[in-house]
PDB file of N, CA and C in Angstrom:
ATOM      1  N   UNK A   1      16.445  16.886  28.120  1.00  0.00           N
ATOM      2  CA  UNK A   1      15.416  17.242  29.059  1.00  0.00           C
ATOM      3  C   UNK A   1      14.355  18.057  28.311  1.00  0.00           C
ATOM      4  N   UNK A   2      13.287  17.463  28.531  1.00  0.00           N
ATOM      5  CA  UNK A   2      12.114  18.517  27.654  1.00  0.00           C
ATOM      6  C   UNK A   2      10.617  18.008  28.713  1.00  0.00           C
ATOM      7  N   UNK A   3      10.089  18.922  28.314  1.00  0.00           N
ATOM      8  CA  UNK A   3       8.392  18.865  28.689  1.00  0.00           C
ATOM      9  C   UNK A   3       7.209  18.130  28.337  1.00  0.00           C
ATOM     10  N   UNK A   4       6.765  17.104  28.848  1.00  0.00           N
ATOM     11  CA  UNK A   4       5.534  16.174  27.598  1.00  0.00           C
ATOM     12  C   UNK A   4       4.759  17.509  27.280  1.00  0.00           C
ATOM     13  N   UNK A   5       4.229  17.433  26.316  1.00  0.00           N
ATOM     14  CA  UNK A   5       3.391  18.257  25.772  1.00  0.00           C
ATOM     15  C   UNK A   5       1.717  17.684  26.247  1.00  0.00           C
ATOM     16  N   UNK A   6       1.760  16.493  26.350  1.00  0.00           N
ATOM     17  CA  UNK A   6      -0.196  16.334  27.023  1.00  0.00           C
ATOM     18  C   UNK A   6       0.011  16.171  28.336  1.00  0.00           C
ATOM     19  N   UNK A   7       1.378  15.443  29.270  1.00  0.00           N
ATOM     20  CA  UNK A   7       1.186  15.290  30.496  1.00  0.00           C
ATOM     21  C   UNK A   7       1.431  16.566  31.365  1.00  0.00           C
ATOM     22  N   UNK A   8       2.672  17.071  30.894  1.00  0.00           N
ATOM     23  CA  UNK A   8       3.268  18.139  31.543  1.00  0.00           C
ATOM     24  C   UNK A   8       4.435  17.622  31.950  1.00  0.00           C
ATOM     25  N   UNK A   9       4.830  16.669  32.371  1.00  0.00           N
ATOM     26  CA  UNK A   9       5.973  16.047  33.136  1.00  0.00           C
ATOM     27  C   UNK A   9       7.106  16.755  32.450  1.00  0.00           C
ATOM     28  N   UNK A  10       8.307  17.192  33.332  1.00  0.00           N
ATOM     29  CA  UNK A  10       9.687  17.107  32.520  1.00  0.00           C
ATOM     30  C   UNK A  10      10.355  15.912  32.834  1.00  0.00           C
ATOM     31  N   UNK A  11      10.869  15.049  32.125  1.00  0.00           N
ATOM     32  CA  UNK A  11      11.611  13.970  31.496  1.00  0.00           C
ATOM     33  C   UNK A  11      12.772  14.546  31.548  1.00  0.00           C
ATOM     34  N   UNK A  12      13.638  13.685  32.168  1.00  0.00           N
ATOM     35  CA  UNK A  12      15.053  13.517  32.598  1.00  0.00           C
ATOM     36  C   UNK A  12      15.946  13.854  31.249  1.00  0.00           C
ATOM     37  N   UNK A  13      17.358  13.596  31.599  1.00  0.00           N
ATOM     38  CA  UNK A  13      17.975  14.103  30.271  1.00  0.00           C
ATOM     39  C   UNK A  13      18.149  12.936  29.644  1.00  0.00           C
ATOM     40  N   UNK A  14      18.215  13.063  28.217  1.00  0.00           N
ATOM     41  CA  UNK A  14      18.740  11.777  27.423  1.00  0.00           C
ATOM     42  C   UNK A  14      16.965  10.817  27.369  1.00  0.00           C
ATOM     43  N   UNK A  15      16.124  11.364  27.140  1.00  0.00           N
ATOM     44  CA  UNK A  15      15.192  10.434  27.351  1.00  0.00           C
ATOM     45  C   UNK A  15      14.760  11.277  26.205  1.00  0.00           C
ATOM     46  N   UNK A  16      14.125   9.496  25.347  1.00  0.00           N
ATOM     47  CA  UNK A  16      13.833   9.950  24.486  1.00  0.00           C
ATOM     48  C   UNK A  16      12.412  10.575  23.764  1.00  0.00           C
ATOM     49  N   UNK A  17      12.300  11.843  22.687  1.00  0.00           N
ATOM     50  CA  UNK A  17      10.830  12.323  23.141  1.00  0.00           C
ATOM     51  C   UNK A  17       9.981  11.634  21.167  1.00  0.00           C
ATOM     52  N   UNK A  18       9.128  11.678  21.359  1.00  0.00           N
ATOM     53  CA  UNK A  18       8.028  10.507  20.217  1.00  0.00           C
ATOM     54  C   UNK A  18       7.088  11.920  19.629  1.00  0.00           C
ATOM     55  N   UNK A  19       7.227  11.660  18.744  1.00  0.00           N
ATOM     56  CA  UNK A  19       6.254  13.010  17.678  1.00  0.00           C
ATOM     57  C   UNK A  19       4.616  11.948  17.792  1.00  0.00           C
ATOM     58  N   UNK A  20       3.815  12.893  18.029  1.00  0.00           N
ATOM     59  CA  UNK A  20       2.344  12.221  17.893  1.00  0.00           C
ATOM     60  C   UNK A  20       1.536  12.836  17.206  1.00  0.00           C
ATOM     61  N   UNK A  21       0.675  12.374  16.255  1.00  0.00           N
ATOM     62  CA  UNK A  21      -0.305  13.095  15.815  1.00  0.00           C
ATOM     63  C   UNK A  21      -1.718  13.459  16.437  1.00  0.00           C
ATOM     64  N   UNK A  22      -1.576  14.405  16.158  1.00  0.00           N
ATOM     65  CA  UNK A  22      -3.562  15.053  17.265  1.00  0.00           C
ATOM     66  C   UNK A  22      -4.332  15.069  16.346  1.00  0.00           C
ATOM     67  N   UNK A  23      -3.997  15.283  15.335  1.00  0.00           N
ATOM     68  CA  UNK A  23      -5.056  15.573  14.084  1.00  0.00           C
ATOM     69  C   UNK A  23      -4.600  15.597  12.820  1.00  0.00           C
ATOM     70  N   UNK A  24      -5.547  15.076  11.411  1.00  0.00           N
ATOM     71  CA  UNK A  24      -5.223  14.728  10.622  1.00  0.00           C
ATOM     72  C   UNK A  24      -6.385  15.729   9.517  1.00  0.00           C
ATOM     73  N   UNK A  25      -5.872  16.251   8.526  1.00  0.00           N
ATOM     74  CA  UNK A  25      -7.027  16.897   7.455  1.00  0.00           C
ATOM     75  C   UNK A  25      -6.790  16.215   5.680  1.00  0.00           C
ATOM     76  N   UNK A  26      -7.690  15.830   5.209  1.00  0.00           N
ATOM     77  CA  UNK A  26      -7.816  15.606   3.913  1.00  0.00           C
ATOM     78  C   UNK A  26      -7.601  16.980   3.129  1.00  0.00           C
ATOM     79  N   UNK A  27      -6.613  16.723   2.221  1.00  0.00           N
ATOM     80  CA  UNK A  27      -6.156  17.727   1.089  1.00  0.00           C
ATOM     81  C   UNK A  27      -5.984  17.443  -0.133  1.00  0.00           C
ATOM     82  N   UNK A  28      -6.587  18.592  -1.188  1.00  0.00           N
ATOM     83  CA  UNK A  28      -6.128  18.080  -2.271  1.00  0.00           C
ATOM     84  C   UNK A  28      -5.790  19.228  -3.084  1.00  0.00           C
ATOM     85  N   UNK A  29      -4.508  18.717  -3.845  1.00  0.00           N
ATOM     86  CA  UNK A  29      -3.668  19.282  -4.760  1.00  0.00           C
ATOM     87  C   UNK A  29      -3.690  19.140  -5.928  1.00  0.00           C
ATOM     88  N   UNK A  30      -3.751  20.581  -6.726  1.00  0.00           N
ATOM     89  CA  UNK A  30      -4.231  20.735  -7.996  1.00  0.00           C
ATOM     90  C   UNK A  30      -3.040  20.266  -8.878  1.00  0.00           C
ATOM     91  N   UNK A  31      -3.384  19.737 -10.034  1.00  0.00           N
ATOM     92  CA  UNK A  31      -2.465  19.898 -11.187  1.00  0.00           C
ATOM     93  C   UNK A  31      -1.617  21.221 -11.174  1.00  0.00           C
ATOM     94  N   UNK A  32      -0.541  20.380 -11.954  1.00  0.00           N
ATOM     95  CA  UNK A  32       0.710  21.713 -12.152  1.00  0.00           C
ATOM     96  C   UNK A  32       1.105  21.197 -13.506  1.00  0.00           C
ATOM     97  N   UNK A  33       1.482  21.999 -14.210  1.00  0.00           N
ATOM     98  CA  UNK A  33       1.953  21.723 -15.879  1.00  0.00           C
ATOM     99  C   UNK A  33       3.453  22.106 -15.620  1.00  0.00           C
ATOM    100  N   UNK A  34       3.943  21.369 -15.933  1.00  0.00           N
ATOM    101  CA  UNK A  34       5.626  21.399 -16.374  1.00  0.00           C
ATOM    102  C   UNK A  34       6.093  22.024 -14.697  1.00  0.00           C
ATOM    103  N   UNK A  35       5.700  21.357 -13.677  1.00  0.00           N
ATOM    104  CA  UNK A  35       5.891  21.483 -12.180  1.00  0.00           C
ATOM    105  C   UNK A  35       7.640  20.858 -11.905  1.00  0.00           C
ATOM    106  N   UNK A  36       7.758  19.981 -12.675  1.00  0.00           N
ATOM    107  CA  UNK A  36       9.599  19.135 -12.507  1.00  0.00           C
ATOM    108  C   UNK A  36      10.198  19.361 -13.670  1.00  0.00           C
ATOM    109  N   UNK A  37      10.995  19.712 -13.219  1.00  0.00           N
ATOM    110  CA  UNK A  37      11.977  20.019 -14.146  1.00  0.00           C
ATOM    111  C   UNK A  37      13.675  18.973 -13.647  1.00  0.00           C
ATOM    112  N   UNK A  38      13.876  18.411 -14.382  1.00  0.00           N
ATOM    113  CA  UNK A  38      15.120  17.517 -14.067  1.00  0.00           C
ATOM    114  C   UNK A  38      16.214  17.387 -16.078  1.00  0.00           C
ATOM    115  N   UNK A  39      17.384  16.573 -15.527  1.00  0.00           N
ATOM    116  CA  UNK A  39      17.843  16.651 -16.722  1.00  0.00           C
ATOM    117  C   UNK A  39      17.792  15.067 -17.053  1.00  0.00           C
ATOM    118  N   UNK A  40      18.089  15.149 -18.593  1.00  0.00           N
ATOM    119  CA  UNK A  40      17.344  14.129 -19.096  1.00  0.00           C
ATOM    120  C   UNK A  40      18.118  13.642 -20.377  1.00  0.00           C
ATOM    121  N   UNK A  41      17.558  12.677 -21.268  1.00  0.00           N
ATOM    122  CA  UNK A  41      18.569  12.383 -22.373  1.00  0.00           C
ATOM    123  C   UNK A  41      17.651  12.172 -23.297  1.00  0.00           C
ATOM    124  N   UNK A  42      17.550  13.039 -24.392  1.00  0.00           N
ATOM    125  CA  UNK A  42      16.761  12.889 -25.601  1.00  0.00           C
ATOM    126  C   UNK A  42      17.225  11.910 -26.311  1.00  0.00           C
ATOM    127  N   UNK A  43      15.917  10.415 -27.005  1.00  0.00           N
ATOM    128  CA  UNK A  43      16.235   9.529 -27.232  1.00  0.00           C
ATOM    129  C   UNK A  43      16.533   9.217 -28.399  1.00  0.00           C
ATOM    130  N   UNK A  44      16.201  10.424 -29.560  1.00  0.00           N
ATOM    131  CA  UNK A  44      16.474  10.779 -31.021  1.00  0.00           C
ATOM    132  C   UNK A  44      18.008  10.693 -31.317  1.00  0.00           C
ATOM    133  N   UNK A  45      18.474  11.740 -30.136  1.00  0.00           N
ATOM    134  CA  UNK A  45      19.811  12.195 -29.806  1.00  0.00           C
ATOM    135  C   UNK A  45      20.978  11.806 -29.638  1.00  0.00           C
ATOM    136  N   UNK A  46      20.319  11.121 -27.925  1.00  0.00           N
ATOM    137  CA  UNK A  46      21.061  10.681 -27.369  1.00  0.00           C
ATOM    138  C   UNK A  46      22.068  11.524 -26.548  1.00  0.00           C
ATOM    139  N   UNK A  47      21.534  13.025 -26.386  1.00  0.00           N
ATOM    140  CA  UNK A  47      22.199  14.108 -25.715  1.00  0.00           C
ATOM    141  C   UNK A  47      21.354  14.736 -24.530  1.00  0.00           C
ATOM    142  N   UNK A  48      22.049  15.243 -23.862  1.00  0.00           N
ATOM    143  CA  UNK A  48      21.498  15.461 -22.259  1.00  0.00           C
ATOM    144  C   UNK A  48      20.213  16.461 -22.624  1.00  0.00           C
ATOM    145  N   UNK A  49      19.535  17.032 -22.001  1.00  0.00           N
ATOM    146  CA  UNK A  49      18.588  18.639 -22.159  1.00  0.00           C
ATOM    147  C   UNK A  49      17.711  18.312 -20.899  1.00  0.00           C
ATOM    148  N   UNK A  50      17.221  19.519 -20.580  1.00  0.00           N
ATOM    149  CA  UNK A  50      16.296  19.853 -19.898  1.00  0.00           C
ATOM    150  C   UNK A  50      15.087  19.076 -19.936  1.00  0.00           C
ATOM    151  N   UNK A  51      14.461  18.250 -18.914  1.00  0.00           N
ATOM    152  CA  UNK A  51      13.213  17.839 -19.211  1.00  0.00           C
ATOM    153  C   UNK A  51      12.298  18.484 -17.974  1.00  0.00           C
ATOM    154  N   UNK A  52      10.696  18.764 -19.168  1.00  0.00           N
ATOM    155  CA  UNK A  52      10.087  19.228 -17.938  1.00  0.00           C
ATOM    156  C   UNK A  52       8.980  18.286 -17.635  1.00  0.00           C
ATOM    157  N   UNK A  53       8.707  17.614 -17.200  1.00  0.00           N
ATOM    158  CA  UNK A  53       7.030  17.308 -16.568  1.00  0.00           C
ATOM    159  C   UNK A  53       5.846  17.335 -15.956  1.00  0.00           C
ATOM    160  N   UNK A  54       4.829  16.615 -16.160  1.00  0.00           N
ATOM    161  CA  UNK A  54       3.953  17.502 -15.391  1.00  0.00           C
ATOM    162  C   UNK A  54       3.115  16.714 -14.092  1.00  0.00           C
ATOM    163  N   UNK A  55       2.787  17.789 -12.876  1.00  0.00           N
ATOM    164  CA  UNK A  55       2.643  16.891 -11.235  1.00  0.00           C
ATOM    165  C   UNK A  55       1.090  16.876 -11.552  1.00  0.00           C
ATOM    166  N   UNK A  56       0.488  15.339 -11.462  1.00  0.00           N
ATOM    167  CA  UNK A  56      -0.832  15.249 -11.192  1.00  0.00           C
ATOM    168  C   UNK A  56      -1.200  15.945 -10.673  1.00  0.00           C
ATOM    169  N   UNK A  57      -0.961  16.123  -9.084  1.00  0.00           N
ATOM    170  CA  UNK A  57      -1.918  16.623  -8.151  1.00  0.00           C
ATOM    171  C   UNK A  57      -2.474  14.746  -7.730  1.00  0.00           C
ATOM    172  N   UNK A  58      -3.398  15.072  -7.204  1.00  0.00           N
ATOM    173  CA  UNK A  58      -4.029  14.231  -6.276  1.00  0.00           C
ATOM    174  C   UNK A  58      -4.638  14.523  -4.776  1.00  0.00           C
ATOM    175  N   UNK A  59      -4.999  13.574  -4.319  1.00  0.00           N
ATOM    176  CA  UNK A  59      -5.382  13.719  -3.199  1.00  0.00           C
ATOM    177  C   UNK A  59      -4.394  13.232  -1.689  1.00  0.00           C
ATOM    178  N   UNK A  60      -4.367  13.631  -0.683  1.00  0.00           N
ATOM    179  CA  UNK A  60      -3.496  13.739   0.680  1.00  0.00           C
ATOM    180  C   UNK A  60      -3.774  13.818   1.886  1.00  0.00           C
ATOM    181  N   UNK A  61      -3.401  13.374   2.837  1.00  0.00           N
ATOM    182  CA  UNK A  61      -3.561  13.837   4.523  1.00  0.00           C
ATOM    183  C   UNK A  61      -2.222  14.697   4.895  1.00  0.00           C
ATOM    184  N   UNK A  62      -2.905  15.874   5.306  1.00  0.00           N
ATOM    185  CA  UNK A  62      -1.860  16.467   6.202  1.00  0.00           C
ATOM    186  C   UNK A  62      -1.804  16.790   7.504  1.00  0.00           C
ATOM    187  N   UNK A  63      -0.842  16.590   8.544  1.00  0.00           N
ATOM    188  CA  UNK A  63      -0.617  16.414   9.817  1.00  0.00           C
ATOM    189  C   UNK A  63      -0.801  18.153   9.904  1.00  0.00           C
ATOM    190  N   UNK A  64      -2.193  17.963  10.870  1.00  0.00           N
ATOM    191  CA  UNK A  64      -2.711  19.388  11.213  1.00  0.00           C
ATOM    192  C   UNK A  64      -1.849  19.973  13.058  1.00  0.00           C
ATOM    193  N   UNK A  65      -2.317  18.879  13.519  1.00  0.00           N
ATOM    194  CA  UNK A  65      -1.835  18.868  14.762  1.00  0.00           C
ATOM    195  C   UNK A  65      -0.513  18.205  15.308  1.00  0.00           C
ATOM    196  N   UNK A  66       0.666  18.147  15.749  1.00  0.00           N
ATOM    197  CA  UNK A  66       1.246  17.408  16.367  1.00  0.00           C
ATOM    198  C   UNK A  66       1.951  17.452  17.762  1.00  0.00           C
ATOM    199  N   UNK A  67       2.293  16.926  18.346  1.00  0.00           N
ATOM    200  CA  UNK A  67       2.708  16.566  19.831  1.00  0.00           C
ATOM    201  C   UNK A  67       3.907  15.920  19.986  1.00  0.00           C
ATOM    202  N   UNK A  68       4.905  16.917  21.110  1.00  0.00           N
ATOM    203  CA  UNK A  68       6.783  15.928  21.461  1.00  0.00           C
ATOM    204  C   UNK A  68       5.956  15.207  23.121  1.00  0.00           C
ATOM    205  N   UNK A  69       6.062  14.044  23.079  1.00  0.00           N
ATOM    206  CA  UNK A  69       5.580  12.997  23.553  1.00  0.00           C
ATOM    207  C   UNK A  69       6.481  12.258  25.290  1.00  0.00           C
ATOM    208  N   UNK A  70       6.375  12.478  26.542  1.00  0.00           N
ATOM    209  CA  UNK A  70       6.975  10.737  26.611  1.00  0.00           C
ATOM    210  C   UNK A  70       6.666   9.428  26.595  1.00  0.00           C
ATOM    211  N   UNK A  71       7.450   8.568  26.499  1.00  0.00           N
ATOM    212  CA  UNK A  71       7.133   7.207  26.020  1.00  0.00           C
ATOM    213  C   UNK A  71       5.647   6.727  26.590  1.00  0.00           C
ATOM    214  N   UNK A  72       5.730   6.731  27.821  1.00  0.00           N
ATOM    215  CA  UNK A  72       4.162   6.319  29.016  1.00  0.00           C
ATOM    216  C   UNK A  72       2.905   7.414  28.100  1.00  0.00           C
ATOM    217  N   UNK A  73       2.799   8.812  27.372  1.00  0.00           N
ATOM    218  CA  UNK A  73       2.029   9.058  26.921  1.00  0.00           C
ATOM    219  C   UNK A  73       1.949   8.400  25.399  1.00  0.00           C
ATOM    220  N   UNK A  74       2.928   8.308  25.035  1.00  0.00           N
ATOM    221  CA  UNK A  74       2.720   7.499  23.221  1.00  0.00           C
ATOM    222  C   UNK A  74       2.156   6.225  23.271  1.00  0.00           C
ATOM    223  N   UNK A  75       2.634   5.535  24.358  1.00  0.00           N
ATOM    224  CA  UNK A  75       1.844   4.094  24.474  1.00  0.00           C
ATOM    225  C   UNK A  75       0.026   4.555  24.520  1.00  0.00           C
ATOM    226  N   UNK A  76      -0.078   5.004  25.393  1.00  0.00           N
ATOM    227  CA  UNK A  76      -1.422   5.629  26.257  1.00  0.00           C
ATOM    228  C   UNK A  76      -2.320   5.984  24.763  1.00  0.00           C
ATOM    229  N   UNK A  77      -1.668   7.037  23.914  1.00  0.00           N
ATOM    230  CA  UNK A  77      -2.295   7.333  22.833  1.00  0.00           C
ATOM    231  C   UNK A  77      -2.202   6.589  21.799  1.00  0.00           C
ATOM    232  N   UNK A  78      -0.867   5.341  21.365  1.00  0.00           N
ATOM    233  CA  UNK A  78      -1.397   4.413  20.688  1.00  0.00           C
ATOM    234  C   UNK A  78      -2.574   3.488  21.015  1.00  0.00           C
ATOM    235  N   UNK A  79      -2.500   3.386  22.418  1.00  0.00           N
ATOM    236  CA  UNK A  79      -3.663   2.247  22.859  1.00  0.00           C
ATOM    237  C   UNK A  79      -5.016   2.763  22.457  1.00  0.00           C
ATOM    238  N   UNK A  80      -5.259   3.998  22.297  1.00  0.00           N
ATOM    239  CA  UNK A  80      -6.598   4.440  22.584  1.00  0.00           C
ATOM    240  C   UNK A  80      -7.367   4.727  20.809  1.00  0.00           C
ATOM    241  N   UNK A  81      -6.106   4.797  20.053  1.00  0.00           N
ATOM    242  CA  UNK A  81      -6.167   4.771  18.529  1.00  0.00           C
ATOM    243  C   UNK A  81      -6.097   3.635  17.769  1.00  0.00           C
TER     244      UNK A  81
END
């Protein structure tokens, strides 16, 4: 049993509730030098060690807004998107 979050309705028990997005923001993430660290097998070797690498960064959307849904509103807001 829970509350739509845009209608208001409470929804019976056992019914199921839908995550929605309200809003979306462009992000971007800087380089990181030696950001992963995992283990690894040196190929000289052939023995395990530490490897580190490094995270581009790049660019992203991140879910600014979101919404617990019932079904009659997720349809409603897929239709309209």
């Amino acid at each position: 049993m829970y509350n739509c979050e845009l209608c208001g309705k409470t929804q019976p028990p056992s019914t199921p509730s839908f995550a929605v997005v309200l809003a979306w923001r462009v992000r971007e993430y800087p380089f990181r030098p030696n950001a992963n660290t995992f283990r690894g097998v040196d190929e000289r070797t052939g023995l395990r060690k530490i490897v580190q690498t490094d995270d581009p960064g790049g660019k992203g959307f991140e879910r600014v807004r979101e919404a617990r849904v019932c079904r009659s509103c997720r349809e409603a807001h897929d239709a309209s998107h």
